[in-house]
C-alpha atoms as a PDB file:
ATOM      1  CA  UNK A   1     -17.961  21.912 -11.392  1.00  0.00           C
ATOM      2  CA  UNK A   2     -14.243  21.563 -12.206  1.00  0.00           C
ATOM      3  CA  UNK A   3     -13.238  23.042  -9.099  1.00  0.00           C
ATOM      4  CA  UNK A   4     -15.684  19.926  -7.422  1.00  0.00           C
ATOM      5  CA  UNK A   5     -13.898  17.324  -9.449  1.00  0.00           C
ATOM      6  CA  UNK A   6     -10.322  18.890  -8.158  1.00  0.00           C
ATOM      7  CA  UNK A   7     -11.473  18.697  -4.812  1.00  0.00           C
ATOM      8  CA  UNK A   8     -12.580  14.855  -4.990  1.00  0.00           C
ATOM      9  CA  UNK A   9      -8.997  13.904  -6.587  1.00  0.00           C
ATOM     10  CA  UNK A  10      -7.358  16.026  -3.834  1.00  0.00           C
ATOM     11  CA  UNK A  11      -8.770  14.151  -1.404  1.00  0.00           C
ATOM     12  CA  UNK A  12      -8.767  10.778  -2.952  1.00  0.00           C
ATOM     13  CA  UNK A  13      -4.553  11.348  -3.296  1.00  0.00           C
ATOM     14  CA  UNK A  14      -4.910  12.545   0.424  1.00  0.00           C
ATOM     15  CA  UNK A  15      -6.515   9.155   1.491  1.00  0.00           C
ATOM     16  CA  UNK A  16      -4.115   6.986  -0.932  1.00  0.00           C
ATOM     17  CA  UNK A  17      -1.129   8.492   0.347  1.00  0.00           C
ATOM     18  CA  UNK A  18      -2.535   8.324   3.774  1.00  0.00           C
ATOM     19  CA  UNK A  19      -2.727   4.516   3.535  1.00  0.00           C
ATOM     20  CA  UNK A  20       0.463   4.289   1.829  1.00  0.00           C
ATOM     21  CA  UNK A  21       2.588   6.394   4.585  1.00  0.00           C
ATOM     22  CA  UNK A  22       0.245   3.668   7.219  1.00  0.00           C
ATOM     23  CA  UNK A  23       1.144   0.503   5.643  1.00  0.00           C
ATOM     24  CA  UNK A  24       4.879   2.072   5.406  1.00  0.00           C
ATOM     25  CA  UNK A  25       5.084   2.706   9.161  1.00  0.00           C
ATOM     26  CA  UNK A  26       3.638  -0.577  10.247  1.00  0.00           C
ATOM     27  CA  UNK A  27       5.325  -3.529   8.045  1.00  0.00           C
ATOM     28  CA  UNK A  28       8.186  -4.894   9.083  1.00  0.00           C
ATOM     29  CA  UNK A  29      11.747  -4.580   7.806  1.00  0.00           C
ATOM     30  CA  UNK A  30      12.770  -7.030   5.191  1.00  0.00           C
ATOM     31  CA  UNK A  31      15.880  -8.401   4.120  1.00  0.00           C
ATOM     32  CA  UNK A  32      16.802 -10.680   1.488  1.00  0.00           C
ATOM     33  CA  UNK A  33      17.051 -14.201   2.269  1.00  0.00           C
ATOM     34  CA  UNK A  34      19.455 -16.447   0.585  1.00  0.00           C
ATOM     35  CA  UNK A  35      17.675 -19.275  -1.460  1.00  0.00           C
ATOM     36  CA  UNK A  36      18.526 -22.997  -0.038  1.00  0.00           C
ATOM     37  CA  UNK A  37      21.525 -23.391  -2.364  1.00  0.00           C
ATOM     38  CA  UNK A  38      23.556 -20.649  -0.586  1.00  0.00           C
ATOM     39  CA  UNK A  39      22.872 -22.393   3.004  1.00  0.00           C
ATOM     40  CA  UNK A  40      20.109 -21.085   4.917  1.00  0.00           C
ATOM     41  CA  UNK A  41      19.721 -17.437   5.792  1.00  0.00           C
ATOM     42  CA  UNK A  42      17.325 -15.467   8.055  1.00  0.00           C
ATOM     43  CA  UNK A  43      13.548 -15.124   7.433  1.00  0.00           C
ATOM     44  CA  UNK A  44      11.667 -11.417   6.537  1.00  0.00           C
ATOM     45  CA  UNK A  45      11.371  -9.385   9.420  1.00  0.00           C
ATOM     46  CA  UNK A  46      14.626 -10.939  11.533  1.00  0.00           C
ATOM     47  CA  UNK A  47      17.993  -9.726  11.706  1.00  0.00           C
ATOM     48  CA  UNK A  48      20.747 -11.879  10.991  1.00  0.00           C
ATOM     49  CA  UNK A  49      22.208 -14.293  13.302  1.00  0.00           C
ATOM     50  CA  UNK A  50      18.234 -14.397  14.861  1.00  0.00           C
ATOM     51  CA  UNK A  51      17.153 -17.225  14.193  1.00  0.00           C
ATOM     52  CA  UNK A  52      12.751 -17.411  14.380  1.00  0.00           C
ATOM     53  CA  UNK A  53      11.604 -21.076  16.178  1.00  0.00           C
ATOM     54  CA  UNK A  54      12.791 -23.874  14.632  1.00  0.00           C
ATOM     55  CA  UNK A  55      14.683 -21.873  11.844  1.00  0.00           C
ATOM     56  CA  UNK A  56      18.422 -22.520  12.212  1.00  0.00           C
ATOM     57  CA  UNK A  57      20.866 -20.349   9.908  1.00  0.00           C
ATOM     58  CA  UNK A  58      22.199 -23.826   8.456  1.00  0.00           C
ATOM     59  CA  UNK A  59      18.777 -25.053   7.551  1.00  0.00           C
ATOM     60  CA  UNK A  60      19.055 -27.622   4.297  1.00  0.00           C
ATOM     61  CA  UNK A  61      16.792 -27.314   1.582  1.00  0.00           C
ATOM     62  CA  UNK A  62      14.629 -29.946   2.830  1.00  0.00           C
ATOM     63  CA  UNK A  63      14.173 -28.798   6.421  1.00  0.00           C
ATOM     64  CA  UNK A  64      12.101 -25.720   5.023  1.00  0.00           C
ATOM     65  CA  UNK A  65       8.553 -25.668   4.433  1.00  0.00           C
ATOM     66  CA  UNK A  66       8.676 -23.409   2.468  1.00  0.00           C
ATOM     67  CA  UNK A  67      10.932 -21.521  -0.053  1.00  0.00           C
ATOM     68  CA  UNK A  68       9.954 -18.781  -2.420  1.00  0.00           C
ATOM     69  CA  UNK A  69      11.837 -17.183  -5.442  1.00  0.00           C
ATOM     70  CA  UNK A  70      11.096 -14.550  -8.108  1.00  0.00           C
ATOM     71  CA  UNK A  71      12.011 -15.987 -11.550  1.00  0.00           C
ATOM     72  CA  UNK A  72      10.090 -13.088 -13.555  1.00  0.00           C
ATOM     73  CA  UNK A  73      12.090  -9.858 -13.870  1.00  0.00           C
ATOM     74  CA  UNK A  74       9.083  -8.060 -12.380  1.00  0.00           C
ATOM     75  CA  UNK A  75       8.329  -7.548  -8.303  1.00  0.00           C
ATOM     76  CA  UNK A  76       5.867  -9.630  -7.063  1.00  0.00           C
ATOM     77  CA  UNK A  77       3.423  -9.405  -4.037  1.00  0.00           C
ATOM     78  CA  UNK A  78       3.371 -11.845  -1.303  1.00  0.00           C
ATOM     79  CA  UNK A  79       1.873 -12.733   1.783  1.00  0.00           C
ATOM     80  CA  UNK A  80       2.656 -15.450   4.044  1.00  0.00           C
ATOM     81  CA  UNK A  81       0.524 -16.592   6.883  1.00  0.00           C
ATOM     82  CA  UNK A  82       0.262 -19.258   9.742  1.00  0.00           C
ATOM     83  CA  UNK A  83      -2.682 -21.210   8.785  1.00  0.00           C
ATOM     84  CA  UNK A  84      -5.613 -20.995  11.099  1.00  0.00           C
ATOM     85  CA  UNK A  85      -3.934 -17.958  12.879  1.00  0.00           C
ATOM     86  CA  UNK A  86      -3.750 -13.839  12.072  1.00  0.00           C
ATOM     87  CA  UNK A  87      -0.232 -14.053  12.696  1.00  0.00           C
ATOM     88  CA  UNK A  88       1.588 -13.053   9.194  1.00  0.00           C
ATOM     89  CA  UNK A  89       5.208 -13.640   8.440  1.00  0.00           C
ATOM     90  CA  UNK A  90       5.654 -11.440   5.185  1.00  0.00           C
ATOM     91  CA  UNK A  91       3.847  -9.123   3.856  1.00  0.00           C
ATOM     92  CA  UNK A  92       5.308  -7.396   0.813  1.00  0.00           C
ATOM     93  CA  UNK A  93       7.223  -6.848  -2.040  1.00  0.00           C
ATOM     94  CA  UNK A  94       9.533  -9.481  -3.865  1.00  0.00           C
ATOM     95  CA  UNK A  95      12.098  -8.145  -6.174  1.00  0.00           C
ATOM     96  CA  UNK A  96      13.178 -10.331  -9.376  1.00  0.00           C
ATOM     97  CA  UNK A  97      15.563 -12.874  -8.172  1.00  0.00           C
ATOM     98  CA  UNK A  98      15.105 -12.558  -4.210  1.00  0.00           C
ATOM     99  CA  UNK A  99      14.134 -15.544  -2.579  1.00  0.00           C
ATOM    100  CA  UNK A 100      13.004 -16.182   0.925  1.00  0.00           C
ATOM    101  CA  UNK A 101      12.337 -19.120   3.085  1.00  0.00           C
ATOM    102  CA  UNK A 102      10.930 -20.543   6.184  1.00  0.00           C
ATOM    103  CA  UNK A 103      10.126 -23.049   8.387  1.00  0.00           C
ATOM    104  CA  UNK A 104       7.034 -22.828  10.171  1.00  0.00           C
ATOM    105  CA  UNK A 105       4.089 -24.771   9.298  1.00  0.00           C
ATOM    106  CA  UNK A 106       0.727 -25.020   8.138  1.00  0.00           C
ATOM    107  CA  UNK A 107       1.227 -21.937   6.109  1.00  0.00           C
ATOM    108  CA  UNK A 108      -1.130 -19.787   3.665  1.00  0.00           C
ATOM    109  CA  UNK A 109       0.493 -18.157   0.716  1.00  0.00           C
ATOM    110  CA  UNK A 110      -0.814 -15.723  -1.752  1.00  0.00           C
ATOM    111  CA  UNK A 111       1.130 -13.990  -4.689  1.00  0.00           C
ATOM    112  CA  UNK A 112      -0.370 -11.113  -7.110  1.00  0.00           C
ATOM    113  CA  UNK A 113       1.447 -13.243 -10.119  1.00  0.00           C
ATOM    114  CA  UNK A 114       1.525 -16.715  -8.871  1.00  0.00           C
ATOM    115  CA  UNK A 115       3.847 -17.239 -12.520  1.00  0.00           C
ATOM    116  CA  UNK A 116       6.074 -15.025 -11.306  1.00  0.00           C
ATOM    117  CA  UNK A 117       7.069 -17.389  -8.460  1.00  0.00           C
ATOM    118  CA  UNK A 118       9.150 -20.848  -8.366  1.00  0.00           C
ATOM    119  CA  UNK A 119       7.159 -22.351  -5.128  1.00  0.00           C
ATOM    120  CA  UNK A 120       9.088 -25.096  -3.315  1.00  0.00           C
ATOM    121  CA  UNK A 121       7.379 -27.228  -0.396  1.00  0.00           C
ATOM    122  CA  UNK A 122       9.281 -29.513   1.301  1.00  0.00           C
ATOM    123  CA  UNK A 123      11.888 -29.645  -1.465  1.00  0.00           C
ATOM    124  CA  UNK A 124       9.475 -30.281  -3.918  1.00  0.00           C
ATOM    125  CA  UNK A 125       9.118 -27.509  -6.740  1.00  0.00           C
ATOM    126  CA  UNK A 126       5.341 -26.796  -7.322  1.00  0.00           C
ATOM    127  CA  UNK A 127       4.091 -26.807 -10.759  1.00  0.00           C
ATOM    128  CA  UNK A 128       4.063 -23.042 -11.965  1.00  0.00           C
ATOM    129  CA  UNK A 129       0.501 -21.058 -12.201  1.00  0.00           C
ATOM    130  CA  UNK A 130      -0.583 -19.522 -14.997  1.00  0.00           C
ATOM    131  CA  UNK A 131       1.517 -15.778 -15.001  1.00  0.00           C
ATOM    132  CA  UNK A 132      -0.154 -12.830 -14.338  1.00  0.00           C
ATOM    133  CA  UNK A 133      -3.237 -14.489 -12.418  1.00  0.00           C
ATOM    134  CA  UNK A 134      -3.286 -14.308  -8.390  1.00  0.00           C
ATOM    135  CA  UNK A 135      -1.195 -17.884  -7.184  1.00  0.00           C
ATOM    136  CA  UNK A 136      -2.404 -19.491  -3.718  1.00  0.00           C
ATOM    137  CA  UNK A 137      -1.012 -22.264  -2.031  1.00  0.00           C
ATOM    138  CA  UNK A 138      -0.940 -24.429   1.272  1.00  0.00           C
ATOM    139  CA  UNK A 139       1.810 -25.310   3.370  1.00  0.00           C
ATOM    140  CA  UNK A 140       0.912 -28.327   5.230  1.00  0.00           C
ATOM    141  CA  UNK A 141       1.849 -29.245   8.451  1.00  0.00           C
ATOM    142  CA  UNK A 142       4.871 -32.513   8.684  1.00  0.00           C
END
């Protein structure tokens, strides 16, 4: 019997680490992203000085649709998604403090703490969610 049970949690750390070492190989890199008051950056995934459509490395804060920081000092999920598509831009992590932006648009967004996040569309902060429940929002298309 015991030797059954260490059989099923071999294999169950087998499959988790399995997935873990997949999702590793297959997301993109991601680099930090300066928030609008530093003067436009790069989005996740894109090296600097390469620039996605319509993103320019002197973007204002307006001319994003979309501009995400961590204000809770823990890391927060996040995915980011063209509307309508299955083409995501971000898919990961968020350390306290890191921000990202872009400029694409109509955009999905979902957050494991949605209170965790300061959410700005068009230049207009989003009233928080309630911390430590899952945070969705929609990005519009201008």
């Amino acid at each position: 019997m015991i030797a059954a049970v260490a059989v099923v949690l071999a294999l169950a750390l087998v499959v988790v680490g399995g997935m873990a070492l997949v999702n590793a190989l297959t997301s993109e890199a991601e680099k930090p992203v300066p928030t609008p008051s530093a003067g436009g950056g790069t989005k996740g995934g894109k090296e600097p000085g390469e620039p996605s459509p319509g993103q320019s490395g002197t973007a204002s804060p307006l001319s994003n649709s979309l501009v995400l920081k961590v204000i809770s000092n823990q890391p927060v999920n996040v995915v980011v998604k063209l509307a309508g598509t299955t083409d995501i831009l971000h898919s990961g992590t968020l350390n306290p403090g890191e921000g990202r932006q872009w400029t694409e648009s109509p955009l999905d967004v979902v957050a494991s703490d949605g209170g965790a996040l300061q959410v700005t569309i068009y230049g207009k902060v989003q009233p928080p969610e309630p911390s430590g429940q899952r945070g969705t929002w929609f990005v519009r298309k201008r």
